[in-house]
PDB file of N, CA and C in Angstrom:
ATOM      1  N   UNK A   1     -19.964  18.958  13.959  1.00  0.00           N
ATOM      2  CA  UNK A   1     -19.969  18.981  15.406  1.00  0.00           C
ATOM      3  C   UNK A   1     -21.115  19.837  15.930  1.00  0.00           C
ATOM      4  N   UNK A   2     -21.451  20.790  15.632  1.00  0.00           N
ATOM      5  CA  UNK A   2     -22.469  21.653  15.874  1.00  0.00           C
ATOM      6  C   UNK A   2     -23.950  21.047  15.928  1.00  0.00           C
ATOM      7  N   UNK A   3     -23.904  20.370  15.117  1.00  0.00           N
ATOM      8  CA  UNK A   3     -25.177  19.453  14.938  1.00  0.00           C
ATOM      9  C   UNK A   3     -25.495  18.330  16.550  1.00  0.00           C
ATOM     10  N   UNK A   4     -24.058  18.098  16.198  1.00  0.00           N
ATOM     11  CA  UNK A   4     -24.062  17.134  17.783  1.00  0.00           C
ATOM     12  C   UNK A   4     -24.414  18.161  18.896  1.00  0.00           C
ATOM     13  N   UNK A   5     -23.609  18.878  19.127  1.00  0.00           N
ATOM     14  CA  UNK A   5     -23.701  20.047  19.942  1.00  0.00           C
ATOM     15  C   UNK A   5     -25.386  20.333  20.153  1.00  0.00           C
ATOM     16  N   UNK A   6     -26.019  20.424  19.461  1.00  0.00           N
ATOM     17  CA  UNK A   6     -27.666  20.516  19.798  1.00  0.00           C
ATOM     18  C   UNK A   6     -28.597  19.504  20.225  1.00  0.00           C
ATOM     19  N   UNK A   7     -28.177  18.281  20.012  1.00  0.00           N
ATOM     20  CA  UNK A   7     -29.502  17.226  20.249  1.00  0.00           C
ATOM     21  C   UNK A   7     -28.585  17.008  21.521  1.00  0.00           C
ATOM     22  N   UNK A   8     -27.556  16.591  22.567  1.00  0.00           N
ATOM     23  CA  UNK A   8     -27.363  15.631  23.518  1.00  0.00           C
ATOM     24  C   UNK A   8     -28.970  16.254  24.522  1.00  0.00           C
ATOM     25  N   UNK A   9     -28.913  16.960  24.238  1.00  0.00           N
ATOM     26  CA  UNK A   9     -29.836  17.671  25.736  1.00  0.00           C
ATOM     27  C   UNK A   9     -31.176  16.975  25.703  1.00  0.00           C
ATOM     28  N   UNK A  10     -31.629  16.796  24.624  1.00  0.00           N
ATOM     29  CA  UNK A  10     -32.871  15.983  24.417  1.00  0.00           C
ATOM     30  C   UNK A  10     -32.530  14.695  24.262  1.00  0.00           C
ATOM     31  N   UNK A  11     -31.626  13.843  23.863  1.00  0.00           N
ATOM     32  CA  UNK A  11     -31.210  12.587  23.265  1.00  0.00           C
ATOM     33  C   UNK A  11     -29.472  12.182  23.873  1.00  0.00           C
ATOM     34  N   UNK A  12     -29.507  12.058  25.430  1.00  0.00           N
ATOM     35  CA  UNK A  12     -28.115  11.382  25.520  1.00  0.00           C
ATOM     36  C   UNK A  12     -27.690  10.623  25.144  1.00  0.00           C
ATOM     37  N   UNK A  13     -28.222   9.663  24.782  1.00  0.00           N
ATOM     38  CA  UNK A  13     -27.283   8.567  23.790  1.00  0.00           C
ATOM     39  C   UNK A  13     -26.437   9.360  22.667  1.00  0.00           C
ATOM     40  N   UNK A  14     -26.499  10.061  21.983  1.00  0.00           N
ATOM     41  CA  UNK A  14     -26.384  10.446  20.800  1.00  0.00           C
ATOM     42  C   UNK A  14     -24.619  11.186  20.148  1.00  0.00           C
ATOM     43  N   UNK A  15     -24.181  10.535  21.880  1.00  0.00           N
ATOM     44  CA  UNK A  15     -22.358  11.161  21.940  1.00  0.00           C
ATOM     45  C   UNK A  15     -22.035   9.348  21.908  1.00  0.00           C
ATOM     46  N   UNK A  16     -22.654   8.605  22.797  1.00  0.00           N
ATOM     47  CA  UNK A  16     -22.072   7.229  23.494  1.00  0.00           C
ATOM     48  C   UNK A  16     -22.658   6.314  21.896  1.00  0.00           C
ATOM     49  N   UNK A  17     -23.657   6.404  21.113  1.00  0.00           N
ATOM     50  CA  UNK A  17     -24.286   5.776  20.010  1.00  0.00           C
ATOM     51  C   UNK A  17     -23.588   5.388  19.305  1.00  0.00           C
ATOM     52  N   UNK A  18     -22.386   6.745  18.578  1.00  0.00           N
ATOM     53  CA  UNK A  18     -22.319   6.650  17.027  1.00  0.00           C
ATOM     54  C   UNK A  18     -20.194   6.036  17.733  1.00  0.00           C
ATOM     55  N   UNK A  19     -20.452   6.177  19.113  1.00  0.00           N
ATOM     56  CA  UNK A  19     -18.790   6.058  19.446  1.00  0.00           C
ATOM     57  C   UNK A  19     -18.953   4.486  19.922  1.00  0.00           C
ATOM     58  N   UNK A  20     -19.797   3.961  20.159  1.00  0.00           N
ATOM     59  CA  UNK A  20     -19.900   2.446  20.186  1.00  0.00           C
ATOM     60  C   UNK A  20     -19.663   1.846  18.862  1.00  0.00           C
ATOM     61  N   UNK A  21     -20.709   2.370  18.283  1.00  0.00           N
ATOM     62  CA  UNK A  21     -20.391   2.279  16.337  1.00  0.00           C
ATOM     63  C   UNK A  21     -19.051   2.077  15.927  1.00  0.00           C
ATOM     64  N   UNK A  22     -18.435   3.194  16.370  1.00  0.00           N
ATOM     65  CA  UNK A  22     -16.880   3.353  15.859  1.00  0.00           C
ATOM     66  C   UNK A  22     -15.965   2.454  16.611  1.00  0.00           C
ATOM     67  N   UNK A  23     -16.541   2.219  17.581  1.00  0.00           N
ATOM     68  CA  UNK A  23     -15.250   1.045  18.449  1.00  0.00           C
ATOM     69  C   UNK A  23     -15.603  -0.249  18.304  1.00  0.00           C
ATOM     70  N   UNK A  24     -16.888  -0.802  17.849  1.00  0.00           N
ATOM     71  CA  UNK A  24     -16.834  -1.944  17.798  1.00  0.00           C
ATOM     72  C   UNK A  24     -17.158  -2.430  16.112  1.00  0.00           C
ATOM     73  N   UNK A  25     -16.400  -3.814  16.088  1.00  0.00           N
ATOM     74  CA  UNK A  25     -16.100  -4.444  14.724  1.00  0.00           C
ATOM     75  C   UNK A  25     -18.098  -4.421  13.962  1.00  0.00           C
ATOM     76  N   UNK A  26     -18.659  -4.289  14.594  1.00  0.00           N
ATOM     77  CA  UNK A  26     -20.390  -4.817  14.136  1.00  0.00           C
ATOM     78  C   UNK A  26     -21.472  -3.915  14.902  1.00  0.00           C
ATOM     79  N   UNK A  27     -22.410  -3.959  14.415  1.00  0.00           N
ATOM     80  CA  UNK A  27     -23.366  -3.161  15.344  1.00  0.00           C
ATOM     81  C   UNK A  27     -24.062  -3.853  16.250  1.00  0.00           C
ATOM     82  N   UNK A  28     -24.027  -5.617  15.760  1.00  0.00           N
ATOM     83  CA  UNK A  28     -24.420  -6.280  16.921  1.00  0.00           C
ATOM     84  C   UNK A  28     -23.473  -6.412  18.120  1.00  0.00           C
ATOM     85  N   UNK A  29     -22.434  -6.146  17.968  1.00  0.00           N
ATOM     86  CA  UNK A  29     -21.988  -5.554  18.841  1.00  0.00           C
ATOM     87  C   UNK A  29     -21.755  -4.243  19.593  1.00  0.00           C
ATOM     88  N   UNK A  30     -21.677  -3.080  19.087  1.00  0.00           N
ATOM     89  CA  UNK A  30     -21.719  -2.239  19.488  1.00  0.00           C
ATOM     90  C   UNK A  30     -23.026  -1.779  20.145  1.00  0.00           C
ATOM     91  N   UNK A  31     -24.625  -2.724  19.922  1.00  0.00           N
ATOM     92  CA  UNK A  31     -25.354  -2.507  20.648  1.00  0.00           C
ATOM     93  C   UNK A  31     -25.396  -3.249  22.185  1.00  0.00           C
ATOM     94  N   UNK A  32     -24.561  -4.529  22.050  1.00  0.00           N
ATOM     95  CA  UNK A  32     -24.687  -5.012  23.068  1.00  0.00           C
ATOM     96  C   UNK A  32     -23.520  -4.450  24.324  1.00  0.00           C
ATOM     97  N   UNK A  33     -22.695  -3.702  23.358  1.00  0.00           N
ATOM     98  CA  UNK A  33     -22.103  -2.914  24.598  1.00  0.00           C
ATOM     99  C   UNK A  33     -22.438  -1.837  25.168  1.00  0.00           C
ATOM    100  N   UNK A  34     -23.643  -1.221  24.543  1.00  0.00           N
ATOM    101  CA  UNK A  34     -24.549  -0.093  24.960  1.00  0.00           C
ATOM    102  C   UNK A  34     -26.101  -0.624  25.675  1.00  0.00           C
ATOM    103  N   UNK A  35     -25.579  -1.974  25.823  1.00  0.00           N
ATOM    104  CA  UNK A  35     -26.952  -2.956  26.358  1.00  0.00           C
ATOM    105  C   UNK A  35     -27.947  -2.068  25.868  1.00  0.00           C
ATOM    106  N   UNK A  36     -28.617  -2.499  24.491  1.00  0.00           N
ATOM    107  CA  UNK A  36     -29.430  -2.449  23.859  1.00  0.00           C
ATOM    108  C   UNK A  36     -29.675  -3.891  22.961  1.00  0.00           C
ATOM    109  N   UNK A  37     -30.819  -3.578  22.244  1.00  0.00           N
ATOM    110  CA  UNK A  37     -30.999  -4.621  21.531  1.00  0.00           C
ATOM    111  C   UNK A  37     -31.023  -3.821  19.781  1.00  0.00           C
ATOM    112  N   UNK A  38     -30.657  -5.132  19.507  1.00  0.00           N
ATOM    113  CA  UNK A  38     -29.610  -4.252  18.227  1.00  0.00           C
ATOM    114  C   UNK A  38     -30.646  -3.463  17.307  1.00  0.00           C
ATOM    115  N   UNK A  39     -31.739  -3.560  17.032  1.00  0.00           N
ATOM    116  CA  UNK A  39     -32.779  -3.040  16.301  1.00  0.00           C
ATOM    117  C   UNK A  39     -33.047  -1.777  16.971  1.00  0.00           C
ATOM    118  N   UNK A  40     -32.957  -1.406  18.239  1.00  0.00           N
ATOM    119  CA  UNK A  40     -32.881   0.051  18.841  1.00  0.00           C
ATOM    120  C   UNK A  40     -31.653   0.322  18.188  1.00  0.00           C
ATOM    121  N   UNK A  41     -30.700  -0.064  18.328  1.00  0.00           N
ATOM    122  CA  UNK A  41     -29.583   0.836  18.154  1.00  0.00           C
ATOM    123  C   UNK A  41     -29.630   1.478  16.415  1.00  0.00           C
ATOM    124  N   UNK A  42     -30.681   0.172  15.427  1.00  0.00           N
ATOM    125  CA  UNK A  42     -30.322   1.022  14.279  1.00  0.00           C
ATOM    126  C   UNK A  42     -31.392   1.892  14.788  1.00  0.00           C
ATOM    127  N   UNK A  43     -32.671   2.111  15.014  1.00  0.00           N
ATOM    128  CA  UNK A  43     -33.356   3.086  15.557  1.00  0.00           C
ATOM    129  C   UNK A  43     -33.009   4.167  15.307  1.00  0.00           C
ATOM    130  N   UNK A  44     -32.037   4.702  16.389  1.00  0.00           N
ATOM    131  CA  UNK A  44     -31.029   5.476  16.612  1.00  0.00           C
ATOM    132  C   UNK A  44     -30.529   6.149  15.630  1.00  0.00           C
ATOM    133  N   UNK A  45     -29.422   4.842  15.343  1.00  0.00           N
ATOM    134  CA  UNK A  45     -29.024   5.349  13.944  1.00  0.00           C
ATOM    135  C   UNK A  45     -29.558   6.059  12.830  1.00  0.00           C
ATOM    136  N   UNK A  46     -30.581   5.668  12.273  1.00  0.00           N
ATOM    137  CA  UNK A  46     -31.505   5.799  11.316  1.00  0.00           C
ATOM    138  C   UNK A  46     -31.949   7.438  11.714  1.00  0.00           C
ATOM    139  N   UNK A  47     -32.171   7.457  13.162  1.00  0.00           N
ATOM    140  CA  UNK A  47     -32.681   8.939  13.438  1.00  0.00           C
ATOM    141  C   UNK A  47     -31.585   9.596  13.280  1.00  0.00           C
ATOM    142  N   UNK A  48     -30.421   9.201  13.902  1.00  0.00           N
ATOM    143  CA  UNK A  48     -29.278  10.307  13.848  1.00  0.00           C
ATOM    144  C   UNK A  48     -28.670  10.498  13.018  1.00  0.00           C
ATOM    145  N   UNK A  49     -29.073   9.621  11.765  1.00  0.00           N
ATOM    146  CA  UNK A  49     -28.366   9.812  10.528  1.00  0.00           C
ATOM    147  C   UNK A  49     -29.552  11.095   9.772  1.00  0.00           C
ATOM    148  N   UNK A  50     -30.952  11.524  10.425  1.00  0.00           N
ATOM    149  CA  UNK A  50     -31.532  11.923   9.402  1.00  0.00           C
ATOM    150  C   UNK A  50     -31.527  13.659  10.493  1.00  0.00           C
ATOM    151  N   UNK A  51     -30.630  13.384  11.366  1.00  0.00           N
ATOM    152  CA  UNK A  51     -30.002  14.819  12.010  1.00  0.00           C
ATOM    153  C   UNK A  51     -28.896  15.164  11.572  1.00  0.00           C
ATOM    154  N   UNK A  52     -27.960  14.341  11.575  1.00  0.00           N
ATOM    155  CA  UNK A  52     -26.938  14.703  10.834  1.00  0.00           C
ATOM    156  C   UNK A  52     -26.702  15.261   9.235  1.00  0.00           C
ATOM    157  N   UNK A  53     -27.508  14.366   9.045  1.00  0.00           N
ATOM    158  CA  UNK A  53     -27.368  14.262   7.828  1.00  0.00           C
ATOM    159  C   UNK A  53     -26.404  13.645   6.634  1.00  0.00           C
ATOM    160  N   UNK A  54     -25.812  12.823   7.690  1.00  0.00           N
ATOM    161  CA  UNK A  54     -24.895  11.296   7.084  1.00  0.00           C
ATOM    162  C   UNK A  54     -25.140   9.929   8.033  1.00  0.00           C
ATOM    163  N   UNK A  55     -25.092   9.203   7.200  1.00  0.00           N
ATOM    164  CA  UNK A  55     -24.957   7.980   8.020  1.00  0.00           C
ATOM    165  C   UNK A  55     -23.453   7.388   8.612  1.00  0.00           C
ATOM    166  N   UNK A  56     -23.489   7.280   9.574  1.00  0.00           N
ATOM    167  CA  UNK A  56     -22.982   7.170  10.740  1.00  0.00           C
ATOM    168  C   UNK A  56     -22.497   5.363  10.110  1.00  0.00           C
ATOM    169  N   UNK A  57     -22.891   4.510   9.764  1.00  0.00           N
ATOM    170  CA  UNK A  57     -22.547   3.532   8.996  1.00  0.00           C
ATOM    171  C   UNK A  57     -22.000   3.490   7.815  1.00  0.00           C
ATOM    172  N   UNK A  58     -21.598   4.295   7.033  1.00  0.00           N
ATOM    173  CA  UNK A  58     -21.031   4.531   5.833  1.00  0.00           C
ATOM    174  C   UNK A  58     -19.694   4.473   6.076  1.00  0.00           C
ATOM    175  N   UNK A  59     -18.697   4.339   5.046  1.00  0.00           N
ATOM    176  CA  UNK A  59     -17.071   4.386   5.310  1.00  0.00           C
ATOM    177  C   UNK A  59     -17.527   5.820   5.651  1.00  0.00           C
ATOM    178  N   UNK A  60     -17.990   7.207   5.105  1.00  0.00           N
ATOM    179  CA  UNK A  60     -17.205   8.571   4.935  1.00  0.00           C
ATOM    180  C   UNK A  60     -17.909   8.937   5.583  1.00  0.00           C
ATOM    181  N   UNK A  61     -18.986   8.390   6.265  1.00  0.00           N
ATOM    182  CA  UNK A  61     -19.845   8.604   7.629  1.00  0.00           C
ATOM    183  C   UNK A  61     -19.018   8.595   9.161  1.00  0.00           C
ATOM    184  N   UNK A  62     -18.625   7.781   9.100  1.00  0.00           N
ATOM    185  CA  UNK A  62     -17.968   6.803  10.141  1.00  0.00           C
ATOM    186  C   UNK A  62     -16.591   7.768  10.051  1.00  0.00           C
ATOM    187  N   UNK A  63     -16.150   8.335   9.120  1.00  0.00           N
ATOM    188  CA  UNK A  63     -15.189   9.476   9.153  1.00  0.00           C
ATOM    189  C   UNK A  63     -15.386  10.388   9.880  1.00  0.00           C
ATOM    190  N   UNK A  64     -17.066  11.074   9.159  1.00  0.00           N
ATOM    191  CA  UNK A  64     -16.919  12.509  10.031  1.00  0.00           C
ATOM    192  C   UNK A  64     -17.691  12.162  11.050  1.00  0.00           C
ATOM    193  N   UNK A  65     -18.547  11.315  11.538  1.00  0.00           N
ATOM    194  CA  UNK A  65     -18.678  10.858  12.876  1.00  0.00           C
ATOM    195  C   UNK A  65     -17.736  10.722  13.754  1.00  0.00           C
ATOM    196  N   UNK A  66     -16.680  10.373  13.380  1.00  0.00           N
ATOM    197  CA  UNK A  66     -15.431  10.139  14.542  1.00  0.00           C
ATOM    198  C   UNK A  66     -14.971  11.547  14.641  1.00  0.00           C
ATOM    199  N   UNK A  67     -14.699  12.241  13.690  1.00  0.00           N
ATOM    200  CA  UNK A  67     -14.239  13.751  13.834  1.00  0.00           C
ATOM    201  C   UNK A  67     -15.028  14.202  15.225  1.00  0.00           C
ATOM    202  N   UNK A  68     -16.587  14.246  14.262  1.00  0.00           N
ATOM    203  CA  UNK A  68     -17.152  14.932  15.025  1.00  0.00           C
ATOM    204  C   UNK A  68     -17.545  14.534  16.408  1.00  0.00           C
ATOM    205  N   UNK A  69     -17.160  13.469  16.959  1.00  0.00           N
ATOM    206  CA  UNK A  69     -17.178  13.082  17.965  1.00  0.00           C
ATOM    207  C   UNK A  69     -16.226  13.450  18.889  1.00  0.00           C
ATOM    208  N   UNK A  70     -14.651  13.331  18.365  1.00  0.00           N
ATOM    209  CA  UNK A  70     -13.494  13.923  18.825  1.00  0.00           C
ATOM    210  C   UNK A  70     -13.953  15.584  19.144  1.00  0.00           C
ATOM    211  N   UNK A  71     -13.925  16.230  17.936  1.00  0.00           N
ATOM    212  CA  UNK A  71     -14.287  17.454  18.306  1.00  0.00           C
ATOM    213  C   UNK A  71     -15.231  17.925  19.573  1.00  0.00           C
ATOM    214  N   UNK A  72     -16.694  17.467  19.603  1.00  0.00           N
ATOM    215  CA  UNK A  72     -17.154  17.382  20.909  1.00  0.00           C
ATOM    216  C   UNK A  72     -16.723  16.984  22.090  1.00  0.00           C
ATOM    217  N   UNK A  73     -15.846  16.027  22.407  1.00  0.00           N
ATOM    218  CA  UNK A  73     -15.361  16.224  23.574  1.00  0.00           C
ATOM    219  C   UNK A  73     -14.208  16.677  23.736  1.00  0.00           C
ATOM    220  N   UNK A  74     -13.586  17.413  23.028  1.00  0.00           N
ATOM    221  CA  UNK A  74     -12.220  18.428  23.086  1.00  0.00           C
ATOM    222  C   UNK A  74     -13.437  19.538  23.302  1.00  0.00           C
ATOM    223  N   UNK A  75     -14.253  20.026  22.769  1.00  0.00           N
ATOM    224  CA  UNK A  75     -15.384  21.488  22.627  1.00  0.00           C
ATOM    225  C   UNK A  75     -15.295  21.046  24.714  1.00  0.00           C
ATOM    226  N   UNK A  76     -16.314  20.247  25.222  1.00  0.00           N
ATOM    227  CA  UNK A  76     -16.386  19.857  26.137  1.00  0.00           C
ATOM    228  C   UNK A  76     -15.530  19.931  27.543  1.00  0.00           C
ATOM    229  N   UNK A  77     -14.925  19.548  27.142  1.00  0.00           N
ATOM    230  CA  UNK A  77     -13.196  19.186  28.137  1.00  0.00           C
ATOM    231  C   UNK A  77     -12.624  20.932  28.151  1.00  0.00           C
ATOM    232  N   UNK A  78     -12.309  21.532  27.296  1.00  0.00           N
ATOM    233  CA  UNK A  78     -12.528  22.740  27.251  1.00  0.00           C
ATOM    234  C   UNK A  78     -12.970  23.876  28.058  1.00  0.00           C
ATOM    235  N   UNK A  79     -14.920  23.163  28.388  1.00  0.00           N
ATOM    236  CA  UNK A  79     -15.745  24.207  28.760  1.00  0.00           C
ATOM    237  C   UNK A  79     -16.120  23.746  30.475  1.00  0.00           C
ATOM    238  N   UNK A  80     -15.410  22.394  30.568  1.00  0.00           N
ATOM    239  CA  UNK A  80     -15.424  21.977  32.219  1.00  0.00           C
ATOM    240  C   UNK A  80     -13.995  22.531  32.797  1.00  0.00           C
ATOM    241  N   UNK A  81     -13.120  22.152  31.983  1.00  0.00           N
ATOM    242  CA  UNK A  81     -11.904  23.221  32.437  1.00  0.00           C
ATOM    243  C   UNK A  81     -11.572  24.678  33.149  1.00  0.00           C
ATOM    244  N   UNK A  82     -12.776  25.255  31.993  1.00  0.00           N
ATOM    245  CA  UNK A  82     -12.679  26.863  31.938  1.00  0.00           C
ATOM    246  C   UNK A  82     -14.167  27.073  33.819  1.00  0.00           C
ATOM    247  N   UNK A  83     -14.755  25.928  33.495  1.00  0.00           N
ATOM    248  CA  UNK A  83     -16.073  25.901  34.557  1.00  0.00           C
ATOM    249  C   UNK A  83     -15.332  26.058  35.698  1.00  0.00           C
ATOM    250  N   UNK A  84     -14.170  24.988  35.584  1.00  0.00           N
ATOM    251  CA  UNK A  84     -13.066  24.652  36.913  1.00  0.00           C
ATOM    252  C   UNK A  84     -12.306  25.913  37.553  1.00  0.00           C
ATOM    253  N   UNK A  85     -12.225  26.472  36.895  1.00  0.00           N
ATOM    254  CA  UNK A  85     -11.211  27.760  36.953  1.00  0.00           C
ATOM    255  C   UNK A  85     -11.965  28.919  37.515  1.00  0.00           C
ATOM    256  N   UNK A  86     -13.119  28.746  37.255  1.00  0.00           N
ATOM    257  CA  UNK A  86     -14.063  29.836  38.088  1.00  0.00           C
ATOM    258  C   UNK A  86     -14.071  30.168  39.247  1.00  0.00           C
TER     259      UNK A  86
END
């Protein structure tokens, strides 16, 4: 998660990318629900797999991608909460 935690600021896609990935059956799909064209989206991939340092397409990728995706927006939800309360 930490890893995620550093690139959105330069690279917004990079929360909505790997969670299209995970919700849809294909990547030709999951790019066309991020209206892209599917060769950007491995793009992407390919980069964010060489930040992460897993691929995001792998079964045990696609594991801790979802973690770490969950985790970021619980981290998130969290820190607009606590913003709210101010």
């Amino acid at each position: 998660m930490h890893r995620l935690d550093q690139v959105p600021v330069t690279h917004p896609w990079v929360i909505d990318t790997p969670q299209a990935v995970l919700d849809q059956a294909s990547l030709r799909q999951a790019a066309t629900g991020l209206h892209l064209h599917h060769s950007t989206l491995q793009e992407r991939l390919s980069w964010l797999s060489t930040q992460l340092g897993y691929a995001v397409t792998k079964p045990g990728g696609r594991q801790r991608a979802a973690v770490a995706v969950l985790l970021w927006r619980i981290a998130r939800s969290e820190d607009e909460s606590a913003d709210g309360d101010g």
